[in-house]
Protein backbone atom coordinates (compact mmCIF):
# COMPACT_ATOMS: atom_id res chain seq x y z
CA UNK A 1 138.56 126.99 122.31
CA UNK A 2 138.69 123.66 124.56
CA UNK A 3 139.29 120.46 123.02
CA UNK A 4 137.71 117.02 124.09
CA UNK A 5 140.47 114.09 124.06
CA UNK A 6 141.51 116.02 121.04
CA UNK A 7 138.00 116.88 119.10
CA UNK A 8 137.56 120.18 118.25
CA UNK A 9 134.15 121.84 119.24
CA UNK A 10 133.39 122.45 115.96
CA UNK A 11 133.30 118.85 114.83
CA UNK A 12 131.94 118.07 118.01
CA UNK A 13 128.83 120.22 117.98
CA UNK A 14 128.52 119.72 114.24
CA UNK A 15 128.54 116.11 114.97
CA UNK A 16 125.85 116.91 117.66
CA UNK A 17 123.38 118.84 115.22
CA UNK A 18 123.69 116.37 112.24
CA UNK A 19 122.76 113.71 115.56
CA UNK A 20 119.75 116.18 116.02
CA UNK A 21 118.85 116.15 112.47
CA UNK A 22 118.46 112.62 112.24
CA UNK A 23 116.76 112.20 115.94
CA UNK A 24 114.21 114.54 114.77
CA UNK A 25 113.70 112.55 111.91
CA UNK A 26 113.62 109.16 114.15
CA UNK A 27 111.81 110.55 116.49
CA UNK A 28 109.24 111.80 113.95
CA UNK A 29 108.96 108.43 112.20
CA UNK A 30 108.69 106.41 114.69
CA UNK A 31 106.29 108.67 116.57
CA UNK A 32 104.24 107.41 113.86
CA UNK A 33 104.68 103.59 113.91
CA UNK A 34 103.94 103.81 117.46
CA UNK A 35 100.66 104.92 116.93
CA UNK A 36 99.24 103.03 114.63
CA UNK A 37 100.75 100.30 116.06
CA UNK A 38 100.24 101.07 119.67
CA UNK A 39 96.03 101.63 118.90
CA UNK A 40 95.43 99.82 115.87
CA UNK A 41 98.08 96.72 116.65
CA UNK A 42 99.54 96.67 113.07
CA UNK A 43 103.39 96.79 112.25
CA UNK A 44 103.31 99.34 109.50
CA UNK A 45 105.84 98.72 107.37
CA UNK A 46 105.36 100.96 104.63
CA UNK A 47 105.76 104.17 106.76
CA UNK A 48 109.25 104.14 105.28
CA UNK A 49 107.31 104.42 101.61
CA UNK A 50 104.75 106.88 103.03
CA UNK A 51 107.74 109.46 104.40
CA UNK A 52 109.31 109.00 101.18
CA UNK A 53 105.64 109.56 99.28
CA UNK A 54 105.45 112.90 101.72
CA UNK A 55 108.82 114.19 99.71
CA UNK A 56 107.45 113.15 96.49
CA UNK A 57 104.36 114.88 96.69
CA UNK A 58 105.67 117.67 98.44
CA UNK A 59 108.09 118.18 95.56
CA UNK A 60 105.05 117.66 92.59
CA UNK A 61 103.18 120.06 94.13
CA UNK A 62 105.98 122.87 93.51
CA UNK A 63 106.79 121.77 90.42
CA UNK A 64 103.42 121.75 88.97
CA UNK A 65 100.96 123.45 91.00
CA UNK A 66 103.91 126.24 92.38
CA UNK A 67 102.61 125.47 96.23
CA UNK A 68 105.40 126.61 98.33
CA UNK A 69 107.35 124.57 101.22
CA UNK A 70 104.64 126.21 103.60
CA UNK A 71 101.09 125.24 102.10
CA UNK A 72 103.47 122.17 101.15
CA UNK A 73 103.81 121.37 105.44
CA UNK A 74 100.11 121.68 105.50
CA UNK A 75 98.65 119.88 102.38
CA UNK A 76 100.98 117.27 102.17
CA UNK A 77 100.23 115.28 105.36
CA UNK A 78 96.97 115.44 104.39
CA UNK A 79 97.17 114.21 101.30
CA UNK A 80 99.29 111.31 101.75
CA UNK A 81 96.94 110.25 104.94
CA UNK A 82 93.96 110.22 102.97
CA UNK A 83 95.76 107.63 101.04
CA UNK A 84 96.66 105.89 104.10
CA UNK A 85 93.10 105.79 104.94
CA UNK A 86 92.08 104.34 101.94
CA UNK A 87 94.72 101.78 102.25
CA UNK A 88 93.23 100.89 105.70
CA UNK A 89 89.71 100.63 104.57
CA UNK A 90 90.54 97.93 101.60
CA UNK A 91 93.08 96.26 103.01
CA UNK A 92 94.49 96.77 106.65
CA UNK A 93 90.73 96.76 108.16
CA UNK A 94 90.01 93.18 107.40
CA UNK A 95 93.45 91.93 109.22
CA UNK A 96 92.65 93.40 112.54
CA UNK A 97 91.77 90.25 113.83
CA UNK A 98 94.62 88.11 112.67
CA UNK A 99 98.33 87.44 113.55
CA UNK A 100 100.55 90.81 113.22
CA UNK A 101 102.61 89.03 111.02
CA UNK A 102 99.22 89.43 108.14
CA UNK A 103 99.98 92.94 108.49
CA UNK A 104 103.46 92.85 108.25
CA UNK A 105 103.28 90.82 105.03
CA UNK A 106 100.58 93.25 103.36
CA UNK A 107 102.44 96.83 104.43
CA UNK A 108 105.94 95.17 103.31
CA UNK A 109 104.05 94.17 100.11
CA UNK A 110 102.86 97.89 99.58
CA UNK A 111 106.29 99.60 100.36
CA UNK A 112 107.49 97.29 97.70
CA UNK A 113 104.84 98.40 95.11
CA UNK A 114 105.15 102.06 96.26
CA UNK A 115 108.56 102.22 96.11
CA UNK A 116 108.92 100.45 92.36
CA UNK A 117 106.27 102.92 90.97
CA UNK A 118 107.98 106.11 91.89
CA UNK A 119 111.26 104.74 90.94
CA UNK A 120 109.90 103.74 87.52
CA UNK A 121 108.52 107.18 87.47
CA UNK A 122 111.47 109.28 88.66
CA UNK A 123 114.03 107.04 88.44
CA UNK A 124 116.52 106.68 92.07
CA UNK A 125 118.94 109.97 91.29
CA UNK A 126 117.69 112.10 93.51
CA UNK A 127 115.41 115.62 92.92
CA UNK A 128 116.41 118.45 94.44
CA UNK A 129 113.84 121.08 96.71
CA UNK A 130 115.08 124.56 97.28
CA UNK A 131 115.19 125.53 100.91
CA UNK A 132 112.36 128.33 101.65
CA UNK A 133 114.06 131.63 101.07
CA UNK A 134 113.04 132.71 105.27
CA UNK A 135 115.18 129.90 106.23
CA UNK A 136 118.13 130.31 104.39
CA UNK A 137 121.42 131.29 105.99
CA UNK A 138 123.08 130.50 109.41
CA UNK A 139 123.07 131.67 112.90
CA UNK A 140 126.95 132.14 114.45
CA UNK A 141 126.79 130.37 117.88
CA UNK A 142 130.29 131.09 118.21
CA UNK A 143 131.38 127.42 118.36
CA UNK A 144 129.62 126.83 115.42
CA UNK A 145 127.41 127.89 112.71
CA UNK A 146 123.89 126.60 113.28
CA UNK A 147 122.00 126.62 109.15
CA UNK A 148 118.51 128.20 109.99
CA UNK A 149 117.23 125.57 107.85
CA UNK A 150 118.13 122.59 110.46
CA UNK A 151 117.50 124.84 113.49
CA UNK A 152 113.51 124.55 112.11
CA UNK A 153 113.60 121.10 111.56
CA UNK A 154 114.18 120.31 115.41
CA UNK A 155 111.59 122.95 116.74
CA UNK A 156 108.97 121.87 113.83
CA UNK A 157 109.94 117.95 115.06
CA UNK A 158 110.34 118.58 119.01
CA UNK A 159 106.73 120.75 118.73
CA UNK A 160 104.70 117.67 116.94
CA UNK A 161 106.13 115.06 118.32
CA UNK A 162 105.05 116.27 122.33
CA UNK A 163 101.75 117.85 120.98
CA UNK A 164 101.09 114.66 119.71
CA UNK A 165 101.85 112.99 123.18
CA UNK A 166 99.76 115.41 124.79
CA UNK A 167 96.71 114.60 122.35
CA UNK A 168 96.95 111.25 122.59
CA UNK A 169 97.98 110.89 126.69
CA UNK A 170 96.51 113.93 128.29
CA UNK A 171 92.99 114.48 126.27
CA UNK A 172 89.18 113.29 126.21
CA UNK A 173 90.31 112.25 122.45
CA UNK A 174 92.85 110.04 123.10
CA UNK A 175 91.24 108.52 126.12
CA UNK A 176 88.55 107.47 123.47
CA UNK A 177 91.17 106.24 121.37
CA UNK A 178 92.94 104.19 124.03
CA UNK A 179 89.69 102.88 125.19
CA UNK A 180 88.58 101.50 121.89
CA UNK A 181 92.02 100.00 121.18
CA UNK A 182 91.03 98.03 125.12
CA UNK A 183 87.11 97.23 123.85
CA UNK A 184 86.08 98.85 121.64
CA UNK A 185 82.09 97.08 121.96
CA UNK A 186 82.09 99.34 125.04
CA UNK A 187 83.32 102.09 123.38
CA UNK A 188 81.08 102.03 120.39
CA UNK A 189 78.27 101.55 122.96
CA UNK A 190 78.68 104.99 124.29
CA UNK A 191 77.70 106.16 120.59
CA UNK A 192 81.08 106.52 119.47
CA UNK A 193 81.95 105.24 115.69
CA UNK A 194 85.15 103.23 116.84
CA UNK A 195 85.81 102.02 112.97
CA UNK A 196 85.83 105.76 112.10
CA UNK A 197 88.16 106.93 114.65
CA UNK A 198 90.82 103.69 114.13
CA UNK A 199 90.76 104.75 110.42
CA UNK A 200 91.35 108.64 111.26
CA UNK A 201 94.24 107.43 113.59
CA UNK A 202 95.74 104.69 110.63
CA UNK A 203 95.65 108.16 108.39
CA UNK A 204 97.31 110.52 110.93
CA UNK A 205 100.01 108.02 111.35
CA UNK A 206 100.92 108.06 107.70
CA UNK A 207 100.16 111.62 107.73
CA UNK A 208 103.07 112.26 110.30
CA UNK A 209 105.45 110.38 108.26
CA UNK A 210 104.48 112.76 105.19
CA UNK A 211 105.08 115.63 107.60
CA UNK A 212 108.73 114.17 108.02
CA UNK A 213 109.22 113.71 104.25
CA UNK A 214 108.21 117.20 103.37
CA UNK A 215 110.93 118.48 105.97
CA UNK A 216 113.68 116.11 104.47
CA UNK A 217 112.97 117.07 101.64
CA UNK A 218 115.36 120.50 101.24
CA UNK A 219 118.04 118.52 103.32
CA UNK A 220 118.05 115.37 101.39
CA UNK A 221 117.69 114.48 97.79
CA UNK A 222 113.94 113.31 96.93
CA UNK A 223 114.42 110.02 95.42
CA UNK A 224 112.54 106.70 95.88
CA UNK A 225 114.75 104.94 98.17
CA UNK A 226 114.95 107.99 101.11
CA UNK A 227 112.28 106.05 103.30
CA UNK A 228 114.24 102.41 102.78
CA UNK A 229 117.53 103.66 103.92
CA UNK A 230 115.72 105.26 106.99
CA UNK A 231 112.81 102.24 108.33
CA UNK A 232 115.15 99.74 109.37
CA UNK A 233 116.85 102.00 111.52
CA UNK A 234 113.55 103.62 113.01
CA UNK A 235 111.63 100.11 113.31
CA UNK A 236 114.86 99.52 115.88
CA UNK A 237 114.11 102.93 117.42
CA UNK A 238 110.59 101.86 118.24
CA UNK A 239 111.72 98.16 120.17
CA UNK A 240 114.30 100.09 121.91
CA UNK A 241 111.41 102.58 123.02
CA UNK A 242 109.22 100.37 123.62
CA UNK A 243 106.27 99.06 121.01
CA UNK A 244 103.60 101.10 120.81
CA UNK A 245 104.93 103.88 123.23
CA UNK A 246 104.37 107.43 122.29
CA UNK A 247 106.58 108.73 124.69
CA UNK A 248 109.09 106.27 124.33
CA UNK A 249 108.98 106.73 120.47
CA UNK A 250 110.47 110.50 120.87
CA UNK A 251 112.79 110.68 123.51
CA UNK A 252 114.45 107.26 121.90
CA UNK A 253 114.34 109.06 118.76
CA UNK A 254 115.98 112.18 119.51
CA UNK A 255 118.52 110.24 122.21
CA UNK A 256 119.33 107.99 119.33
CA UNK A 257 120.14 110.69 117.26
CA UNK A 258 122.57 112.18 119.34
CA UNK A 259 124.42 108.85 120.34
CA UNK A 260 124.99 108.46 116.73
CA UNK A 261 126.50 111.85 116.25
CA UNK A 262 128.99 111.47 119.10
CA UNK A 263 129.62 107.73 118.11
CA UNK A 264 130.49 109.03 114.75
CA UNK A 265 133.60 112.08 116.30
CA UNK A 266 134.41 108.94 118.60
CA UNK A 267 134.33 105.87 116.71
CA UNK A 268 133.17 106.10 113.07
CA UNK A 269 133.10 102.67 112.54
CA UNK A 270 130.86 102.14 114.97
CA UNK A 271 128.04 105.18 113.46
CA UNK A 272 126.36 102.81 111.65
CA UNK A 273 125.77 99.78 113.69
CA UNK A 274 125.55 101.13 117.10
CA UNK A 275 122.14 101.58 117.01
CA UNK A 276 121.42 97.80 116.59
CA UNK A 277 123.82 97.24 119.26
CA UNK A 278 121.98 99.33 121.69
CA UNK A 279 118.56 97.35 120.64
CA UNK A 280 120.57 94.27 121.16
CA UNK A 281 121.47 94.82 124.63
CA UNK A 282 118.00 97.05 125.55
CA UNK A 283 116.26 93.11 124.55
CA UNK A 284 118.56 91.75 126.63
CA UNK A 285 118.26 93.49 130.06
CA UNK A 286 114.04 94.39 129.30
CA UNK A 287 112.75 92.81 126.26
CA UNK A 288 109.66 95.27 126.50
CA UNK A 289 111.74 98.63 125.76
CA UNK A 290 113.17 101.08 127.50
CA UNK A 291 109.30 102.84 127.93
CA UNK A 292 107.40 99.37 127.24
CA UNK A 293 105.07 97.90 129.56
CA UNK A 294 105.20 94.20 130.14
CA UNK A 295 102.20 92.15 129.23
């Protein structure tokens, strides 16, 4: 087998999956944040707590209800955004018309509280979920040995993230949507219930992010602190993207990903900053993101 200025392939392309693995995850999460910030204006910064609350529940409902990792993709997101849209009914609703920063403040405030209760409750070691017993095993490539498991985490990701784009860019529905984030007087004029539809949209964002947590879950360890280690790191995916880009969300996600897998065969060192270097330098040369559109 080749080498590349002395890499082997294996650590190569493992390096290039685990960079996969995380871009699906990035691209996933901040697919989210873009939406609710890109039609409902509001920096969301308890997604983190809301992908971590996707695990959680994902895990309770095994352990005491026996729903398996399947029903647990499907019930989960739901759940978890019909909390979000309770959230946005009390709270986020009446900040619409005030500085982002309001918003800020209040979904910080709420990962806090989120976060504290389920580490009071579970405490921060870490539960483990069993990988569903279709997707156990590997596939030989060859170069490598690709774990079924992570090979269904990118196709799951890669298929919601662009259906999601397609919804939202390319359908009556998301015309709406974009419309009544523009004027939404007009919109509701036309017989549409705008206040319904921004709440639906807050809930599907969260709902996404509980999507992610339930596939983390079998890779990493449930525990309280999964979605703080992760929402710094996406909230720089989104500026590099561009705020409030759907498209720019996902590709930056998944590109991401992969630079940090090379950067870590490369330069190691470097894994777990270069991220934030790349943000520093997109602000530089286009402060609007890579997919942003200047005001």
């Amino acid at each position: 087998m080749f080498e590349l200025l002395g890499i082997p392939p294996q650590a190569l392309f493992g390096q290039l999956l685990l960079g996969l693995i995380n871009g699906s995850f990035y691209a996933l999460l901040s697919l989210g944040l873009a939406v609710i910030f890109g039609l409902l204006n509001i920096i969301n910064f308890s997604h983190g707590a809301q992908y971590m609350m996707g695990a959680f529940v994902a895990w309770m409902l095994m352990t005491y209800a026996g729903i398996n990792y399947w029903w647990a993709l499907l019930l989960v997101p739901i759940i978890v955004g019909a909390s979000g849209v309770v959230i946005e009914r009390l709270m986020i609703s009446r900040l619409y018309h005030l500085d982002h920063l309001y918003g800020l403040l209040l979904t910080f405030g709420l990962a806090l509280i989120i976060q504290g209760l389920f580490r009071n409750r579970f405490g921060v070691s870490g539960l483990p979920y069993a990988i569903p017993a279709e997707l156990t095993g590997a596939q030989n490539l060859g170069f490598m040995f690709l774990p079924n498991y992570r090979g269904w985490v990118v196709v799951a990701s890669v298929v919601v993230c662009f259906g999601t784009w397609f919804a939202i860019e390319r359908t009556r529905l998301g015309a709406c949507l974009r419309a009544a984030t523009e004027n939404p007087t007009l919109v509701g004029a036309f017989g549409i219930n705008v206040p319904r539809m921004i709440t639906l949209t807050y809930g599907f964002g969260v709902g996404l992010a509980a999507f992610a947590g339930v596939l983390a879950a079998p890779i990493y360890s449930v525990n309280p602190n999964m979605g703080a280690d992760l929402i710094i790191v996406v909230f720089a995916v989104v500026v590099i993207g561009g705020m409030g880009s759907i498209l720019g969300a996902i590709v930056t996600g998944f590109g991401l990903g992969i630079v940090e897998g090379l950067t870590k065969v490369f330069y190691p060192e470097g894994s777990a900053v270069v991220i934030f270097v790349i943000m520093a330098l997109v602000l530089l040369v286009k402060p609007a993101g890579l997919f942003g559109r200047t005001a």
